[in-house]
N, C-alpha and C. Protein backbone atom coordinates (compact mmCIF):
# COMPACT_ATOMS: atom_id res chain seq x y z
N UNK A 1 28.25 194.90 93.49
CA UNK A 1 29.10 193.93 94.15
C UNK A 1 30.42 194.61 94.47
N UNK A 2 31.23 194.71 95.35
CA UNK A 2 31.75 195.44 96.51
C UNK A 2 33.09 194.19 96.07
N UNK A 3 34.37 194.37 95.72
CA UNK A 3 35.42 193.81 95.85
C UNK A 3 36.65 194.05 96.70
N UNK A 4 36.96 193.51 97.13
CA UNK A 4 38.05 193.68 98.72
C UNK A 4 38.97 192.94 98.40
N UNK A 5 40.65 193.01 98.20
CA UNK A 5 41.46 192.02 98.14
C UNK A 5 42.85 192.75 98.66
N UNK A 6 44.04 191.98 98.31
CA UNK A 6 45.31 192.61 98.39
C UNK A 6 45.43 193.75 97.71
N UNK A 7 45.19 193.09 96.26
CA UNK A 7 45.49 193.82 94.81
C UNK A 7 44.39 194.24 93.93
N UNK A 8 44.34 195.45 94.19
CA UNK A 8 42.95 195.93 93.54
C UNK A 8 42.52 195.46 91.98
N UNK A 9 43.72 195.05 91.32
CA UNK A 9 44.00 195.00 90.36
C UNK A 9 43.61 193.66 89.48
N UNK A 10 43.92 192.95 90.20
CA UNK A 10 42.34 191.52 90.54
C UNK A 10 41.54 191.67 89.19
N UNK A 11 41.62 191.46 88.63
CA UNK A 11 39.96 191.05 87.77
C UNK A 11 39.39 190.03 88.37
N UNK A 12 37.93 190.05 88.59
CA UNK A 12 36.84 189.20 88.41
C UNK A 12 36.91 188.06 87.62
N UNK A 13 37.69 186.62 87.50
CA UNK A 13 37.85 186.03 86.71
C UNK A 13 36.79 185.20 86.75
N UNK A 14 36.44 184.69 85.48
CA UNK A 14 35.13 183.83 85.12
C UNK A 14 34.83 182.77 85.91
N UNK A 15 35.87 182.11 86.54
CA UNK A 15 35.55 180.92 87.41
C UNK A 15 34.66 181.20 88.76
N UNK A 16 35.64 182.80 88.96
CA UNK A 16 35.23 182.95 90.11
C UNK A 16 33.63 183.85 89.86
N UNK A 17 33.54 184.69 88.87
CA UNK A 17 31.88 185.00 88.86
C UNK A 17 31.01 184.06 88.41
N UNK A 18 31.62 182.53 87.86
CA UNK A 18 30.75 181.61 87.37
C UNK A 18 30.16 180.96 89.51
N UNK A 19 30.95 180.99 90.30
CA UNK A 19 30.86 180.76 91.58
C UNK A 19 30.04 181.65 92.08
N UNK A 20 30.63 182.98 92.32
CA UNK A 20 29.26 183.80 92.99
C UNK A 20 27.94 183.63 92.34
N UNK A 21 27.70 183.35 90.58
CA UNK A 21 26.47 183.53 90.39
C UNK A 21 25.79 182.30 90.71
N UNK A 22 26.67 181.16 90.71
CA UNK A 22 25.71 179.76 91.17
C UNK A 22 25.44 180.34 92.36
N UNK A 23 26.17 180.65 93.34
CA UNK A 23 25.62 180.79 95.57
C UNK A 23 24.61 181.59 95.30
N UNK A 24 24.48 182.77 94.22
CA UNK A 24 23.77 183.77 94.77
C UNK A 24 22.50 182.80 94.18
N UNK A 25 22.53 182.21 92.72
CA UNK A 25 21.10 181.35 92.69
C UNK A 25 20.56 180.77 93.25
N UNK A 26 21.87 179.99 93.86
CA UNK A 26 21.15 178.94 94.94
C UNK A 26 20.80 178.98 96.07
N UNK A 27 20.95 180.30 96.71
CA UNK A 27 20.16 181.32 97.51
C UNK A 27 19.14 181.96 96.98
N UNK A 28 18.73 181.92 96.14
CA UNK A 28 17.48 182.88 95.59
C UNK A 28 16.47 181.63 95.71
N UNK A 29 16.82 180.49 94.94
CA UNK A 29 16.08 179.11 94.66
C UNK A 29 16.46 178.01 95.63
N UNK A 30 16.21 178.10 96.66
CA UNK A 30 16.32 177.04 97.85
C UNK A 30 16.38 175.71 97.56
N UNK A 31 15.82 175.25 96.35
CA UNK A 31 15.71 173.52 95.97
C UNK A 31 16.83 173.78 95.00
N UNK A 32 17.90 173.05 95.05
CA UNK A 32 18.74 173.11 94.27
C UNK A 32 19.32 171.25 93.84
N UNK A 33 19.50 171.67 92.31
CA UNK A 33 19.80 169.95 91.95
C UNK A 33 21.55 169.71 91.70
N UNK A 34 21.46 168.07 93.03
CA UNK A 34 22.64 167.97 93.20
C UNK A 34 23.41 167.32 91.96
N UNK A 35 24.22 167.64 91.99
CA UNK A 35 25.34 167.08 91.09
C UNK A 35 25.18 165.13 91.11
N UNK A 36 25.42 164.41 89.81
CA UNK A 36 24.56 163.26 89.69
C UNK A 36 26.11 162.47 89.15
N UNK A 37 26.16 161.08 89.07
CA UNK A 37 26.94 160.49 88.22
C UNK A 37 28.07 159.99 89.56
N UNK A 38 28.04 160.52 90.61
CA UNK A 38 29.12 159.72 91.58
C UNK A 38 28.59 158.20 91.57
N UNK A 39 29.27 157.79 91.59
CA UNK A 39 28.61 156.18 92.11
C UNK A 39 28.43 156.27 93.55
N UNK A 40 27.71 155.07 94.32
CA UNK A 40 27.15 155.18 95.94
C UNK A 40 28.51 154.47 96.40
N UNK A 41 28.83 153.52 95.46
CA UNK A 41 30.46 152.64 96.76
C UNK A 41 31.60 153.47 96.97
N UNK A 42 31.55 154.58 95.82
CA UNK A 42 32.89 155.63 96.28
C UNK A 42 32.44 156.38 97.22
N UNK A 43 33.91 156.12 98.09
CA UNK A 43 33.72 157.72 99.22
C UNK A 43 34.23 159.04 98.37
N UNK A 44 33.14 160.09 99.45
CA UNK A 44 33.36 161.19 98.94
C UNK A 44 34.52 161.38 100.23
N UNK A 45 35.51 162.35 99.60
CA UNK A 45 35.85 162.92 101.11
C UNK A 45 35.64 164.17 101.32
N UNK A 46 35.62 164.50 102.45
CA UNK A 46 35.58 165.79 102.96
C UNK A 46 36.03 166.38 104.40
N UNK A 47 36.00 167.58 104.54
CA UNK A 47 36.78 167.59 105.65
C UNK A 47 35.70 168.74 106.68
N UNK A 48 35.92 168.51 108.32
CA UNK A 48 35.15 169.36 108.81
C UNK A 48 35.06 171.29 108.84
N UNK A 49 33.98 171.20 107.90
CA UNK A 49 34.47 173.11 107.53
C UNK A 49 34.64 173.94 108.79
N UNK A 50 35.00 175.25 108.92
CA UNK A 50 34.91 176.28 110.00
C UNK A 50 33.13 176.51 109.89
N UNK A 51 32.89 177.29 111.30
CA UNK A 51 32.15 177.53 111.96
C UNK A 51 31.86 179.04 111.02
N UNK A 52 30.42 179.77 110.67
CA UNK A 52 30.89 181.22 110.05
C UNK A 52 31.19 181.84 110.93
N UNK A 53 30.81 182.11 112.51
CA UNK A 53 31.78 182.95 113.48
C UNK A 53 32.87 182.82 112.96
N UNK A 54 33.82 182.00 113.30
CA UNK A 54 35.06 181.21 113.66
C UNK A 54 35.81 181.27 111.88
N UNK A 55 35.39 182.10 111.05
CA UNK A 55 36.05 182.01 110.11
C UNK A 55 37.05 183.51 109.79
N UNK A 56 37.93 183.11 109.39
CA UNK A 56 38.97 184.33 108.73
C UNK A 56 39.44 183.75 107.64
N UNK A 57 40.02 184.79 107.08
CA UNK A 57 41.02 184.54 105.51
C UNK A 57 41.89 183.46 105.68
N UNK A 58 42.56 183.41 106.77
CA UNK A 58 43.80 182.48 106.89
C UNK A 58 43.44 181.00 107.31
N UNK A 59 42.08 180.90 108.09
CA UNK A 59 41.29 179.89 108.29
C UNK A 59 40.96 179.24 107.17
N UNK A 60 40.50 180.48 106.26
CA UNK A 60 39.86 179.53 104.82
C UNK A 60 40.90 179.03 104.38
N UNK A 61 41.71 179.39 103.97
CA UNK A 61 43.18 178.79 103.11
C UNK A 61 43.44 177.79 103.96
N UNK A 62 43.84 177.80 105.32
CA UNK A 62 44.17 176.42 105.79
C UNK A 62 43.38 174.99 105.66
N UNK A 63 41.73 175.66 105.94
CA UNK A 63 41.23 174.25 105.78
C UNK A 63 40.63 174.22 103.68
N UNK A 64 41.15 174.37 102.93
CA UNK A 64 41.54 174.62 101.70
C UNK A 64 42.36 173.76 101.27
N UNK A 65 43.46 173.87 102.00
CA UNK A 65 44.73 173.19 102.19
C UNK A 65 44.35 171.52 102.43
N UNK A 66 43.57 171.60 103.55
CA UNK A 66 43.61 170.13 104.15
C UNK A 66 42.80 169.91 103.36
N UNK A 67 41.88 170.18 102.48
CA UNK A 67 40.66 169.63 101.82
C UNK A 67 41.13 169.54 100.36
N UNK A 68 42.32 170.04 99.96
CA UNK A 68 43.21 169.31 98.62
C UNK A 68 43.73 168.12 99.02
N UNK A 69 44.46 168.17 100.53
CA UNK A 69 45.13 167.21 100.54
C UNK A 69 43.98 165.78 100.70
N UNK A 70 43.06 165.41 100.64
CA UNK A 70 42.24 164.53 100.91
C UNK A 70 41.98 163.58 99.26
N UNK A 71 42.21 165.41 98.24
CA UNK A 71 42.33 164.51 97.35
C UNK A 71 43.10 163.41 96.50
N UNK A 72 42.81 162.55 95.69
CA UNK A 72 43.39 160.99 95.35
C UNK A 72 44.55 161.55 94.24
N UNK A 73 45.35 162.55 94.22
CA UNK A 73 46.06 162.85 93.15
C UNK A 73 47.52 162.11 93.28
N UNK A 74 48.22 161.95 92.05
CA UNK A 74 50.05 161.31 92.71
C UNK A 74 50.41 162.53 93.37
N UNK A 75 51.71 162.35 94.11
CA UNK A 75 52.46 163.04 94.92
C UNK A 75 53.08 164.32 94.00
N UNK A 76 53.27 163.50 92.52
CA UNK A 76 54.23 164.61 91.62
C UNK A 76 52.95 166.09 91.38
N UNK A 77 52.01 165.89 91.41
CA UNK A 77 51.49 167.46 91.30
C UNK A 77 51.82 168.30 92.52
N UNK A 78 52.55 169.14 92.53
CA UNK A 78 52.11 170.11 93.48
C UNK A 78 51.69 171.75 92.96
N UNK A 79 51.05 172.27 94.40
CA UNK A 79 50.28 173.56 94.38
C UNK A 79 50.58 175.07 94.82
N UNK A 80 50.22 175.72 94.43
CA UNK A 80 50.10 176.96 95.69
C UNK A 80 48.75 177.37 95.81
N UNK A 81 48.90 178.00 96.69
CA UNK A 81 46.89 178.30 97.07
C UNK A 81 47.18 179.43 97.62
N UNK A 82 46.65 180.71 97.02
CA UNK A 82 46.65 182.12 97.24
C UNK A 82 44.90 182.41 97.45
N UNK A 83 45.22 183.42 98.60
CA UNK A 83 43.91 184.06 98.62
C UNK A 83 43.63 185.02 97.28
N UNK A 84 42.57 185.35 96.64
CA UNK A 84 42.52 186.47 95.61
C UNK A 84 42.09 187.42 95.96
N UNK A 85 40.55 187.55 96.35
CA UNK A 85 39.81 188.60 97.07
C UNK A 85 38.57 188.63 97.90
N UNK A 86 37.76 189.41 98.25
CA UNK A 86 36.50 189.29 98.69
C UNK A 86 35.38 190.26 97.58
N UNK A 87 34.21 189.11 97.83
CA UNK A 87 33.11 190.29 97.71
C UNK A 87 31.78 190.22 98.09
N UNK A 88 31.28 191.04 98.21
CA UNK A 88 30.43 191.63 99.55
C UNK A 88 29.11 191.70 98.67
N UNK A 89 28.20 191.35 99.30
CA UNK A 89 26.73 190.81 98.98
C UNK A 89 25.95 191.76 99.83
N UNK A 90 24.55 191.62 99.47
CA UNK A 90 23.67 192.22 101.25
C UNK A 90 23.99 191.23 101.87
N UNK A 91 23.60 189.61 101.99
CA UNK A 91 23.84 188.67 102.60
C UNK A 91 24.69 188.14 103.33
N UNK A 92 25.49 187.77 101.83
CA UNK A 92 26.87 186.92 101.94
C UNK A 92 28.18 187.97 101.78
N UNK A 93 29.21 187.47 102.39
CA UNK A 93 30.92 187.74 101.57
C UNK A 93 31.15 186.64 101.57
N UNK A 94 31.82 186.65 100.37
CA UNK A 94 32.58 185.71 99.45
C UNK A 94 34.33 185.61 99.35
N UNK A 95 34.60 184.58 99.79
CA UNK A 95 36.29 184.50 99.83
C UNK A 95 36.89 183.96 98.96
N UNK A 96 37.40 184.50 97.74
CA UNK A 96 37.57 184.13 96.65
C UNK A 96 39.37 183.16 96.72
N UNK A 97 39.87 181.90 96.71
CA UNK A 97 40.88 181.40 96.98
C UNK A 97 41.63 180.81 95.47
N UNK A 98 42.50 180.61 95.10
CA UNK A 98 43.05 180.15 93.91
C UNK A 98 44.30 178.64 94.03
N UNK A 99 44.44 177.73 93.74
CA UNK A 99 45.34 176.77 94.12
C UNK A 99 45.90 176.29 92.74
N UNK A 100 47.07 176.55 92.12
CA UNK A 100 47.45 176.89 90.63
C UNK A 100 48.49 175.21 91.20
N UNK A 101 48.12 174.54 90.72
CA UNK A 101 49.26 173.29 90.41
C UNK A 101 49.88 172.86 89.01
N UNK A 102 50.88 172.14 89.21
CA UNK A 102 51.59 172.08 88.08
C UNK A 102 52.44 170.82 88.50
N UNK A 103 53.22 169.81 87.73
CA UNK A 103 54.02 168.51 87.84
C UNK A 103 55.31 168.96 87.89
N UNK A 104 56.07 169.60 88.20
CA UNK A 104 57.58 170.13 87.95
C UNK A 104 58.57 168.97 88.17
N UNK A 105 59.83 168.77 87.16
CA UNK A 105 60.40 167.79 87.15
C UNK A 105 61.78 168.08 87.16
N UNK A 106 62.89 168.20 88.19
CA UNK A 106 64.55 167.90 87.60
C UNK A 106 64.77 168.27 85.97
N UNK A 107 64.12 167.97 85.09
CA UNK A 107 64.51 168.35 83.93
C UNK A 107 63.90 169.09 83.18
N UNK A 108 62.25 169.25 83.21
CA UNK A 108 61.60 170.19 83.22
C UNK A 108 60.93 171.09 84.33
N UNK A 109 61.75 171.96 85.01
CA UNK A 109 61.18 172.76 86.45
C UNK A 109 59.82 173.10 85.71
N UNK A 110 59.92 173.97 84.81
CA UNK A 110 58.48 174.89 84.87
C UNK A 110 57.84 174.18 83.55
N UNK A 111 56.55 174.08 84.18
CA UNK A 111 55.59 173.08 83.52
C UNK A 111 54.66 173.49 83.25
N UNK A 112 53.38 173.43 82.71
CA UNK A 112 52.09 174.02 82.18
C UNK A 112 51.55 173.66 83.44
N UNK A 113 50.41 175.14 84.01
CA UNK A 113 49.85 174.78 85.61
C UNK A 113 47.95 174.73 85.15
N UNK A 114 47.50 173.72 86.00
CA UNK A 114 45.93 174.08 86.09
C UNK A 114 45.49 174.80 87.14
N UNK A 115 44.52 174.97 87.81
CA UNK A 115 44.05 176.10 88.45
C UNK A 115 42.63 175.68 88.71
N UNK A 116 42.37 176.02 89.95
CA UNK A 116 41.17 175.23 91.11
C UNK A 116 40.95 176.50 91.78
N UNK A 117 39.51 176.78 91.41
CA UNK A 117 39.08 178.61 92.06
C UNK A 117 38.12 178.06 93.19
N UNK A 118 38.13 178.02 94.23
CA UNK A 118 37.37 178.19 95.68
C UNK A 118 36.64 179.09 96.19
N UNK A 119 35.48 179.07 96.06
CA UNK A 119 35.02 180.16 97.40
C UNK A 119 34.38 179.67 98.66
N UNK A 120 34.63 180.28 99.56
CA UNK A 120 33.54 180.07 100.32
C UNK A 120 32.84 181.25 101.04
N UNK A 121 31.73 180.95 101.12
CA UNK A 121 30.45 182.19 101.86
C UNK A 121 30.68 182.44 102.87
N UNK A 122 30.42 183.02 103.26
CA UNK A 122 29.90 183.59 105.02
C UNK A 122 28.65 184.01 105.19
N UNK A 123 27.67 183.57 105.42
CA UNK A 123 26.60 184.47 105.52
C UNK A 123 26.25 185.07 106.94
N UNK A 124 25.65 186.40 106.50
CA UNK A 124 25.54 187.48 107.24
C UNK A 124 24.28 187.67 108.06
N UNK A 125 23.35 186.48 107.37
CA UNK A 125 22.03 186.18 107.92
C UNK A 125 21.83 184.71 108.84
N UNK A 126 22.46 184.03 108.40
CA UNK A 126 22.26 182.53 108.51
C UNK A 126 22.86 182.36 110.38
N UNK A 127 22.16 181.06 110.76
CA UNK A 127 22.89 181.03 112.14
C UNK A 127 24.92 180.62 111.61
N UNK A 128 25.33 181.51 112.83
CA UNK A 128 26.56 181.73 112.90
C UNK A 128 27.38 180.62 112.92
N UNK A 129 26.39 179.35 113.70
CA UNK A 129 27.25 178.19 114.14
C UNK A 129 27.55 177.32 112.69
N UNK A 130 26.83 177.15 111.87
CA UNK A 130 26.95 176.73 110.80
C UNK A 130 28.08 177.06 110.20
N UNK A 131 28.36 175.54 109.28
CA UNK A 131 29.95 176.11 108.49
C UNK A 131 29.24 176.70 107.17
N UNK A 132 30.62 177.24 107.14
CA UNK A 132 30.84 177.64 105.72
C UNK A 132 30.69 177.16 104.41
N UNK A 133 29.89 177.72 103.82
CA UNK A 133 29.85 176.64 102.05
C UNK A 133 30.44 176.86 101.32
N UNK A 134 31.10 175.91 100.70
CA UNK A 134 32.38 175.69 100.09
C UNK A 134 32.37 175.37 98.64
N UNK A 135 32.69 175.99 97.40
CA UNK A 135 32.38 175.60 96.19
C UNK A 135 33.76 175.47 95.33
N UNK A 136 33.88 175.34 94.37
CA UNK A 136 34.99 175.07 93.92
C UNK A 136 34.83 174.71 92.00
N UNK A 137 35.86 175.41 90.86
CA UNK A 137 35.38 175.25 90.13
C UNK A 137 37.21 175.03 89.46
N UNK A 138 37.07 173.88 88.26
CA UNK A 138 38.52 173.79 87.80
C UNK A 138 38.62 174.73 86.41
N UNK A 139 39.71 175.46 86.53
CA UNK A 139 40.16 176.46 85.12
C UNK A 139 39.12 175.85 83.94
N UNK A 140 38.55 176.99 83.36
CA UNK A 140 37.82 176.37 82.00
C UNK A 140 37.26 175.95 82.10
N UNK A 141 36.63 175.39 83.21
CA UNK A 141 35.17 174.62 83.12
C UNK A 141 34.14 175.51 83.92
N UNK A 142 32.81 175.27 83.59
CA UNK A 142 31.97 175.58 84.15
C UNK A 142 31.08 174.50 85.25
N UNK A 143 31.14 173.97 85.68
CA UNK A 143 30.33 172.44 86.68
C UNK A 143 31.09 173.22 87.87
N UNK A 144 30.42 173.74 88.58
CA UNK A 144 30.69 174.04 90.25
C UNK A 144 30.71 173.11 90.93
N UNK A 145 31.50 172.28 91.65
CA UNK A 145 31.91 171.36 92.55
C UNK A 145 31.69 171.37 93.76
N UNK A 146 30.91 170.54 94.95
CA UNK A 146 30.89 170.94 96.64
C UNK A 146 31.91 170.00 96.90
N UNK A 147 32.46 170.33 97.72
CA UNK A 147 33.24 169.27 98.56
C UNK A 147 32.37 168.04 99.42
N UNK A 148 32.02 166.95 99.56
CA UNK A 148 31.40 165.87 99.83
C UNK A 148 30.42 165.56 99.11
N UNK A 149 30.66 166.14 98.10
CA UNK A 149 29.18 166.05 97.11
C UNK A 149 30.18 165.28 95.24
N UNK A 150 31.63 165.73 95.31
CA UNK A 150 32.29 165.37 94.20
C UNK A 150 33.17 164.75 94.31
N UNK A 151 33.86 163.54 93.57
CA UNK A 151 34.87 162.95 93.92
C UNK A 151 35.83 164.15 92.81
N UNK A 152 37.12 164.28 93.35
CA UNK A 152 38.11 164.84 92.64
C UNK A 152 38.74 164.40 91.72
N UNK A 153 39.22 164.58 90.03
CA UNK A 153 39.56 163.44 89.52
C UNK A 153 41.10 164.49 88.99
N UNK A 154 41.89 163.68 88.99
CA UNK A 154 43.21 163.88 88.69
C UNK A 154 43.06 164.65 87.08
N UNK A 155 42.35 163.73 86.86
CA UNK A 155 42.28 163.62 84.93
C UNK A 155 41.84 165.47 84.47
N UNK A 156 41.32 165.91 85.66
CA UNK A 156 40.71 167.39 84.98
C UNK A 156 41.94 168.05 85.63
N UNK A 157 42.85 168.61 85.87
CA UNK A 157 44.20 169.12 85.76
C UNK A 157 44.70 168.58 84.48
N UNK A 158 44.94 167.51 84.33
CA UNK A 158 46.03 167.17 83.44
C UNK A 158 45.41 167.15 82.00
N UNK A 159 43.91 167.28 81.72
CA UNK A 159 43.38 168.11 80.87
C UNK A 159 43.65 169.48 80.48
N UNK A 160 43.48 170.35 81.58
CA UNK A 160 43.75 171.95 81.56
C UNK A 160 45.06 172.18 81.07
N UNK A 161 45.87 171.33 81.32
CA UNK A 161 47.17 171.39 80.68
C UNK A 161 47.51 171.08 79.39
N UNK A 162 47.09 170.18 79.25
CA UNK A 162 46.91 169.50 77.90
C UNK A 162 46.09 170.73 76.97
N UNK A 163 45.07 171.07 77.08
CA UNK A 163 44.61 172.05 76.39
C UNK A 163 45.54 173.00 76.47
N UNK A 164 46.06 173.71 77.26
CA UNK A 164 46.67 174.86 77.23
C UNK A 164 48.10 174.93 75.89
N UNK A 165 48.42 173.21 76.49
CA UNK A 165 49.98 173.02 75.48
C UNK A 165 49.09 173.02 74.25
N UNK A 166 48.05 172.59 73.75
CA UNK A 166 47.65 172.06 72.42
C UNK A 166 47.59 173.36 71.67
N UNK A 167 46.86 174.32 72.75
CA UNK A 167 46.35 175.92 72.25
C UNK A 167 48.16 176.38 71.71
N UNK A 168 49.13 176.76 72.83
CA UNK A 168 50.11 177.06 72.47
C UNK A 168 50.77 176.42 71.27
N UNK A 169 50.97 175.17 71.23
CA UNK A 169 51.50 174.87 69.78
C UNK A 169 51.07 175.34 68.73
N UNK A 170 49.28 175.65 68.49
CA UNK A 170 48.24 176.00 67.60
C UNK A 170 49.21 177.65 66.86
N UNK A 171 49.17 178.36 68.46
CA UNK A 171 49.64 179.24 68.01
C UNK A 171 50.63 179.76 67.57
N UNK A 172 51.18 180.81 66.64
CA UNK A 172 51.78 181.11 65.74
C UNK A 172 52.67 182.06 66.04
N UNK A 173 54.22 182.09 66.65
CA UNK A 173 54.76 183.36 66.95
C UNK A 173 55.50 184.15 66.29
């Protein structure tokens, strides 16, 4: 597996090889089982992906962008969303994206952040006109997420945080 980014320096972080190894399975195994437990009266949202011609780095991040903003979160979280890297398949490349949010407040600026790892494919085989598949996984967890397939829930950020403060107090300086 072939890694391409800004910063060579990049590790492979677990979210993001927990992502390539679900695409590459679920390319190996064509019947794949969808994610269960949404109810039918909630909308999912989602947004219209790029074309794989019609895709670049800066494309992915933008519609990234619009496809956070769809989600039901308060106004007080905000994000950044950095590209991380690529990596290169026979098939597919993989666009590895990161969106690190956090609640920052007037009295507390810097706050404990969670972290939402993105990829999306390109495939190298598939017709061109087709979008892009889009996966998505939150810090520390393992459940790979599609976009129109998951509702987004606020509650798993403000978990990741919560764990993180609980770990830090735990520990001993």
């Amino acid at each position: 597996m072939e890694t391409h980014g800004p910063s060579p320096n990049v590790n492979l972080t677990a979210e993001s090889a927990q992502l390539v190894k679900t695409l590459l399975e679920k390319h190996r195994h064509t019947i794949t089982k969808e994610q269960e437990g949404n109810s039918p009266e909630s909308e999912l949202k989602n947004i219209k992906w790029v074309a794989n011609k019609d895709f670049t780095m800066e494309v992915g991040k933008q519609q990234i962008g619009e496809y956070i903003q769809t989600w039901d979160v308060q106004p007080c979280w905000l994000y950044s969303l950095d590209f991380l890297f690529t990596t290169e398949e026979e098939h597919h490349t993989f666009y590895h994206y990161r969106a690190r949010f956090s609640t920052p407040t007037p009295r507390k600026p810097i706050q404990g952040t969670a972290c939402v790892y993105f990829i999306m494919d390109t495939s190298k085989v598939r017709d061109q006109t087709l979008p892009v598949e889009v996966h998505f996984v939150v810090e520390s967890n393992r459940l790979v997420h599609t976009p129109g397939r998951t509702r987004f829930r606020e509650k798993w950020l403000a978990d990741v945080i919560e764990s993180k403060t609980l770990l830090r107090n735990a520990v001993q300086f």
